[in-house]
N, C-alpha and C. Protein backbone atom coordinates (compact mmCIF):
# COMPACT_ATOMS: atom_id res chain seq x y z
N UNK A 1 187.36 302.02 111.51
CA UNK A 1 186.83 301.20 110.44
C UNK A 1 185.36 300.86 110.72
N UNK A 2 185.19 300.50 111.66
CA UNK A 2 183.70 300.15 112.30
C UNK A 2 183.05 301.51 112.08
N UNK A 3 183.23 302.66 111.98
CA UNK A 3 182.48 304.18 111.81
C UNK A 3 182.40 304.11 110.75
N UNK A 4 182.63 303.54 109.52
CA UNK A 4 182.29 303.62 108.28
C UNK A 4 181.55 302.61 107.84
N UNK A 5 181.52 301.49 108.72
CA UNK A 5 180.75 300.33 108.20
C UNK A 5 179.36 300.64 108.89
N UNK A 6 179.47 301.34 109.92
CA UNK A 6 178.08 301.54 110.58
C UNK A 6 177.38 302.51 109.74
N UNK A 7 178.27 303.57 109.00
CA UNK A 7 177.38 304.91 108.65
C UNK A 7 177.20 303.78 107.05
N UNK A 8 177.75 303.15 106.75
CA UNK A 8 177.37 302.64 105.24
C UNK A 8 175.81 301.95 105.10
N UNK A 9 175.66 301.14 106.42
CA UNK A 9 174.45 300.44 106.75
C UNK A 9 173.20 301.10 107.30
N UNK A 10 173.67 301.81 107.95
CA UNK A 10 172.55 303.22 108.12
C UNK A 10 172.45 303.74 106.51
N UNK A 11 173.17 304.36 105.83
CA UNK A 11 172.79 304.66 104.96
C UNK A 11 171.76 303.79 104.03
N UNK A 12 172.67 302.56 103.98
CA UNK A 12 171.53 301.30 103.06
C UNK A 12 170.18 301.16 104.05
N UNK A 13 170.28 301.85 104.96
CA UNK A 13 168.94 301.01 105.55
C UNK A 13 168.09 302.05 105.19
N UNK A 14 168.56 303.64 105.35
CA UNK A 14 167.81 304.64 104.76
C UNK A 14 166.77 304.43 103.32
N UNK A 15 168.22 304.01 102.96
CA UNK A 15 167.66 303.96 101.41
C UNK A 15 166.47 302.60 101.04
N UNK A 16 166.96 301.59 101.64
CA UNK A 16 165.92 300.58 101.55
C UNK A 16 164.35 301.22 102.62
N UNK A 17 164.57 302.11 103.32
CA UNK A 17 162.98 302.29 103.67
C UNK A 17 162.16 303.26 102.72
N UNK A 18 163.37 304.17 102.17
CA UNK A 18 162.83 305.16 101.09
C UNK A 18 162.13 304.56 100.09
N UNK A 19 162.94 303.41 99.42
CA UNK A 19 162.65 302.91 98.22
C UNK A 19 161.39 302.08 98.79
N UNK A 20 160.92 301.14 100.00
CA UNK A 20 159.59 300.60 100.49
C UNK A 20 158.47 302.16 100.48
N UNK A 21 158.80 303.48 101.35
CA UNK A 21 157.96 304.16 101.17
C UNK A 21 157.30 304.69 99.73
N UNK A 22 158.56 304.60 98.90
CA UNK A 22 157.79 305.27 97.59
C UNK A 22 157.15 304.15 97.04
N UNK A 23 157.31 303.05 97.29
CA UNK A 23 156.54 301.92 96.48
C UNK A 23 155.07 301.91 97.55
N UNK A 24 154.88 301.98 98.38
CA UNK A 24 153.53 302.15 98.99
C UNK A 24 153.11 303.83 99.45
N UNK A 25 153.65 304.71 98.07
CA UNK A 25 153.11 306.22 97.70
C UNK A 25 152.95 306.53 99.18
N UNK A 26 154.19 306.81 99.89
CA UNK A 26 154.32 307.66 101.04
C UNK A 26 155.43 308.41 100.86
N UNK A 27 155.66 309.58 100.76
CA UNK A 27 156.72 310.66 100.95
C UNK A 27 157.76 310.71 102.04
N UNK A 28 158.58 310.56 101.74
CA UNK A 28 159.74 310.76 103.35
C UNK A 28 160.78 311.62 102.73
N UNK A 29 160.50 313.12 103.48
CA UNK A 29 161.75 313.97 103.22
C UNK A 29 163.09 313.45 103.91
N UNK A 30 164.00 314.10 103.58
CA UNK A 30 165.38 314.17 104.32
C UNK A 30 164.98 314.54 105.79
N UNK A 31 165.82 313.89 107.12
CA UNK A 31 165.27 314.33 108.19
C UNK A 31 164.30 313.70 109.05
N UNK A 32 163.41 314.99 109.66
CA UNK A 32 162.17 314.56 110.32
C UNK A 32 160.77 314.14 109.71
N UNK A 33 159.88 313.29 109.67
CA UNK A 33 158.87 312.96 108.73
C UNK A 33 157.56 313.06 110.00
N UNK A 34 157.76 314.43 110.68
CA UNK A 34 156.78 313.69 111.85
C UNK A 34 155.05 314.10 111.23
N UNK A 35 155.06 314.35 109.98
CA UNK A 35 153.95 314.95 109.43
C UNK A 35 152.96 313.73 108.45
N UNK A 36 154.10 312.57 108.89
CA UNK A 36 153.23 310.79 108.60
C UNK A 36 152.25 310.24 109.28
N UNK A 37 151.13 309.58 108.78
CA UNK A 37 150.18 309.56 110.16
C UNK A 37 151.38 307.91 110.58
N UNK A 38 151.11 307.66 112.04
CA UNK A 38 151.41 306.87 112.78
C UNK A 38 151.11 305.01 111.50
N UNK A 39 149.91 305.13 111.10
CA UNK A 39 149.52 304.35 110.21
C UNK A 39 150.63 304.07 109.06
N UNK A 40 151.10 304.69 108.53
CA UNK A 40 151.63 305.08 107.37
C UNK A 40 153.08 304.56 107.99
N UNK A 41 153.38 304.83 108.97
CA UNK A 41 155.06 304.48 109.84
C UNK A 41 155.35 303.58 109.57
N UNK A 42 153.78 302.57 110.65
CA UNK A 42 154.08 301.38 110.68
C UNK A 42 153.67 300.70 109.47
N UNK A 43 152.76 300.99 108.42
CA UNK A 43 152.70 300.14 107.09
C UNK A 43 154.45 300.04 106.47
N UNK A 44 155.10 301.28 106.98
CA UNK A 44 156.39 300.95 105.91
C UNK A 44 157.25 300.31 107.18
N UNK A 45 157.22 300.58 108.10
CA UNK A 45 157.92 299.14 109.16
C UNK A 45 158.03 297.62 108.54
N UNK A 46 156.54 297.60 108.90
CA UNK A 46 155.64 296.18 108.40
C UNK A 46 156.45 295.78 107.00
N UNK A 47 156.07 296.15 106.61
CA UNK A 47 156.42 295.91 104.71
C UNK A 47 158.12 295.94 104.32
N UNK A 48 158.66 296.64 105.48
CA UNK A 48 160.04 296.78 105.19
C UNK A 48 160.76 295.00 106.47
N UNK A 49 159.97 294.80 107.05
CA UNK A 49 160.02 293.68 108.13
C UNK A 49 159.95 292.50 106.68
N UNK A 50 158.56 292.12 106.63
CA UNK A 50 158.26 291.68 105.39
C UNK A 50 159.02 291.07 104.33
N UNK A 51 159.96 292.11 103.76
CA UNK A 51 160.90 291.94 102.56
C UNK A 51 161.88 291.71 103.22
N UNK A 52 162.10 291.71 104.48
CA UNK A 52 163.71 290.85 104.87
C UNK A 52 163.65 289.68 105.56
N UNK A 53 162.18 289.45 105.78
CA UNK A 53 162.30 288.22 106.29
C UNK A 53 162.14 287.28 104.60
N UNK A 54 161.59 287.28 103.58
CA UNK A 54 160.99 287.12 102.54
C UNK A 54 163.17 286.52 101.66
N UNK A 55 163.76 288.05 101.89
CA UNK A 55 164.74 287.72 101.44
C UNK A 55 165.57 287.10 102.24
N UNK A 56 165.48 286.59 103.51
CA UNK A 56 166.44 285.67 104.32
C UNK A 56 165.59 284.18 104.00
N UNK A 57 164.44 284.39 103.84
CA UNK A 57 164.35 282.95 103.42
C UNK A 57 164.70 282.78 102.11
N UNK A 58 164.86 283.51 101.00
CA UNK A 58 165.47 282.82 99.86
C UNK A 58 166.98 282.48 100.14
N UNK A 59 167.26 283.13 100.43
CA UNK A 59 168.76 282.76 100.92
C UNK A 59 168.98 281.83 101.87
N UNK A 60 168.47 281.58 102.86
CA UNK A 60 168.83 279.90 103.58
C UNK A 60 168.28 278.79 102.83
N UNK A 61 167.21 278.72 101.28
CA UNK A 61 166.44 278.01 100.60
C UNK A 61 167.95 277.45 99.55
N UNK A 62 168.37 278.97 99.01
CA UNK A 62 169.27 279.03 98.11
C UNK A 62 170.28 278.02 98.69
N UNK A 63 171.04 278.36 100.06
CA UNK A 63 172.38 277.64 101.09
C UNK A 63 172.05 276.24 100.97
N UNK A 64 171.01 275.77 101.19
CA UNK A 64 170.55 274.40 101.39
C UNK A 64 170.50 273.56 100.32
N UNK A 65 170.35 274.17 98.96
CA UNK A 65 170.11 273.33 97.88
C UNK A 65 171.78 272.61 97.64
N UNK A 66 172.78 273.29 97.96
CA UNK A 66 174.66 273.78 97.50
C UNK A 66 174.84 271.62 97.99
């Protein structure tokens, strides 16, 4: 059960960096992307860091109001 919950979250995490790269017009094939400059990595790191810290604070904002 745990092998499916892990590959589900890998998958969502895939997809949430895809969907940050195409919003800051960077390409990421299926696979290896080693043809990104180093710059470009960490802008979608950064930015993908960013939006989860962004959405954990609405959500402990949201918990607190209850």
């Amino acid at each position: 059960m745990s092998s499916n919950n892990d590959r589900e979250m890998k998958s969502r995490l895939q997809q949430f960096k895809n969907e940050v790269a195409s919003s800051m017009n960077v390409n990421l094939k299926q696979g290896y992307n080693g043809d990104i400059t180093s710059r470009e990595a960490g802008s979608i790191g950064g930015e993908m860091v960013k939006r989860m810290i962004a959405y954990a604070e609405q959500n402990m904002n949201s918990g607190m109001m209850k």
